[in-house]
Protein backbone atom coordinates (compact mmCIF):
# COMPACT_ATOMS: atom_id res chain seq x y z
CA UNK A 1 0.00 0.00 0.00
CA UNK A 2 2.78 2.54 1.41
CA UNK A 3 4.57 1.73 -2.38
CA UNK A 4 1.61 2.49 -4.10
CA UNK A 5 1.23 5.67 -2.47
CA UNK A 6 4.50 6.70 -3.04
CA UNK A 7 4.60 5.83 -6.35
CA UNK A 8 1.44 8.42 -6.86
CA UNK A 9 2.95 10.83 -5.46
CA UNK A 10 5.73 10.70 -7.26
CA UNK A 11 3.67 10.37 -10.43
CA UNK A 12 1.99 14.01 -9.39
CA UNK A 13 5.35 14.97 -9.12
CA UNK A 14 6.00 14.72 -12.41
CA UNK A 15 2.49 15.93 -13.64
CA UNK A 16 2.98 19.41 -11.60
CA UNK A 17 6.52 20.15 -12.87
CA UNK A 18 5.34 19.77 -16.62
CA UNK A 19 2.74 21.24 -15.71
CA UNK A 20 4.07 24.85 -16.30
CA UNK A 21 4.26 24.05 -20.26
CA UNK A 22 2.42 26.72 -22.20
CA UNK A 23 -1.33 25.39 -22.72
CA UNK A 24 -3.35 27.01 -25.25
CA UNK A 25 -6.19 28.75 -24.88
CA UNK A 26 -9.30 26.92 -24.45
CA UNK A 27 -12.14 26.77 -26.92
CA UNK A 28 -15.43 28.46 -25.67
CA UNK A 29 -18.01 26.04 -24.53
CA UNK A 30 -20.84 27.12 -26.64
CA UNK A 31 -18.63 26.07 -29.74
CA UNK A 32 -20.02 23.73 -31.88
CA UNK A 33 -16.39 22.34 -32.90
CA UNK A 34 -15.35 21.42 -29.47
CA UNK A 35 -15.55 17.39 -28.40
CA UNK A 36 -14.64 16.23 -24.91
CA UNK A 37 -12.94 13.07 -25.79
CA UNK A 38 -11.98 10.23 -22.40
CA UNK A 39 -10.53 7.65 -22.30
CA UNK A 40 -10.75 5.03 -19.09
CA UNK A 41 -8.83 2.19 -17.56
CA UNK A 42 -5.35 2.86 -18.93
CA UNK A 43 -2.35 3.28 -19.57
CA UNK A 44 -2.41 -0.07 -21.02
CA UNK A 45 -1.04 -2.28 -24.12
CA UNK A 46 -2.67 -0.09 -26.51
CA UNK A 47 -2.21 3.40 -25.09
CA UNK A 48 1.10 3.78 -27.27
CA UNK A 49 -0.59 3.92 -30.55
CA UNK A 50 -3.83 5.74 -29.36
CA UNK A 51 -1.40 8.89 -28.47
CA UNK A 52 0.09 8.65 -31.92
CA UNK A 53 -3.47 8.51 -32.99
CA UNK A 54 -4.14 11.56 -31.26
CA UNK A 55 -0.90 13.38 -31.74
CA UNK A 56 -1.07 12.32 -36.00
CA UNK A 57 -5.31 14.63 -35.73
CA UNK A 58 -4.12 17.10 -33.27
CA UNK A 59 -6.64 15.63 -30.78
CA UNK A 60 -6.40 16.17 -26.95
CA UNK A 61 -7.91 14.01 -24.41
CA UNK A 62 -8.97 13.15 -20.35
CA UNK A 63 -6.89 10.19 -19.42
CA UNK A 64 -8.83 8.23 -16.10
CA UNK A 65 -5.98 6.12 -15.57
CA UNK A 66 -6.28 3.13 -12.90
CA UNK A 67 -3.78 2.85 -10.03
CA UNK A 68 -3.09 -0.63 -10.51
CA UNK A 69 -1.72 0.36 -14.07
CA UNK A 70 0.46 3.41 -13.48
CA UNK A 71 3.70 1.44 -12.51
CA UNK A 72 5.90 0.13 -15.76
CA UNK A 73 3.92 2.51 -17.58
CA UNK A 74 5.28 6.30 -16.35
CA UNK A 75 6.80 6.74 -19.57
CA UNK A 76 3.14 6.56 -21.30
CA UNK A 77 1.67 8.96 -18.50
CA UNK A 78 5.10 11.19 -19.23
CA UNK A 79 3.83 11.30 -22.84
CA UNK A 80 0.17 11.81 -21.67
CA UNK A 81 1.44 14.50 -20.15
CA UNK A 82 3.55 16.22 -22.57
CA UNK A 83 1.42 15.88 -24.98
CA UNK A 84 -1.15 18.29 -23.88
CA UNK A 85 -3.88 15.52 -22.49
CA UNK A 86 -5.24 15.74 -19.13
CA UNK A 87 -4.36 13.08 -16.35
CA UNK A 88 -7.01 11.99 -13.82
CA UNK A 89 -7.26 8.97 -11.36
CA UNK A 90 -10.46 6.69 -11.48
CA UNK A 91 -11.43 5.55 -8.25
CA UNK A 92 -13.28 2.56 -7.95
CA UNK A 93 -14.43 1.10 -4.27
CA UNK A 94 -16.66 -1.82 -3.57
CA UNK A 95 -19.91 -0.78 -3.31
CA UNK A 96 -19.47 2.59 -4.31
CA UNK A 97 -18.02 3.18 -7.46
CA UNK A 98 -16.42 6.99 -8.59
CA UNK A 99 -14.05 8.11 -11.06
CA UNK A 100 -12.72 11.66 -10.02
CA UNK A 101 -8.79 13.17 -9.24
CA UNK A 102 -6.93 11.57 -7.07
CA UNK A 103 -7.12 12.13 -3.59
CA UNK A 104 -3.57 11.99 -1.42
């Protein structure tokens, strides 16, 4: 448990210090143009080629990565990440299921 945690936080780590890359500015939501696109339950086997998907349209995205997936997989959420696409943790607990950010 104590490695998990650890490991999150030093996944946030990472997420705040690239965080200071210049974003652009956001569409208006009233336009017609704009998609909200998520993706859940990764970074897995095919997360590699979904980013170059993404990356190849100029497409950004909501990541709701699982805990239990994060580890041997930093480099995709460092690409996540520096790609412009949004990081957040889904949360899922017996009997009462939520997806939201991650809680430390």
């Amino acid at each position: 448990m104590m490695k998990r945690v650890l490991l999150l936080m030093s996944i946030f780590l990472l997420i705040g210090s690239l965080s200071q890359a210049a974003i652009p500015e956001p569409k208006a939501y009233n336009d017609p143009s704009l998609i909200y696109l998520t993706l859940d339950d990764g970074p897995n086997w095919k997360t590699g080629k979904l980013l170059d998907v993404l990356k190849k349209h100029q497409v950004k995205a909501t990541f709701f990565i699982l805990g239990k997936n994060i580890e041997g997989n930093e480099h995709l959420l460092h690409r996540m990440i520096t790609e412009g696409h949004l990081i957040a943790l889904q949360i899922l607990r017996t009997g009462n299921p939520i997806s939201g950010i991650a809680r430390l």
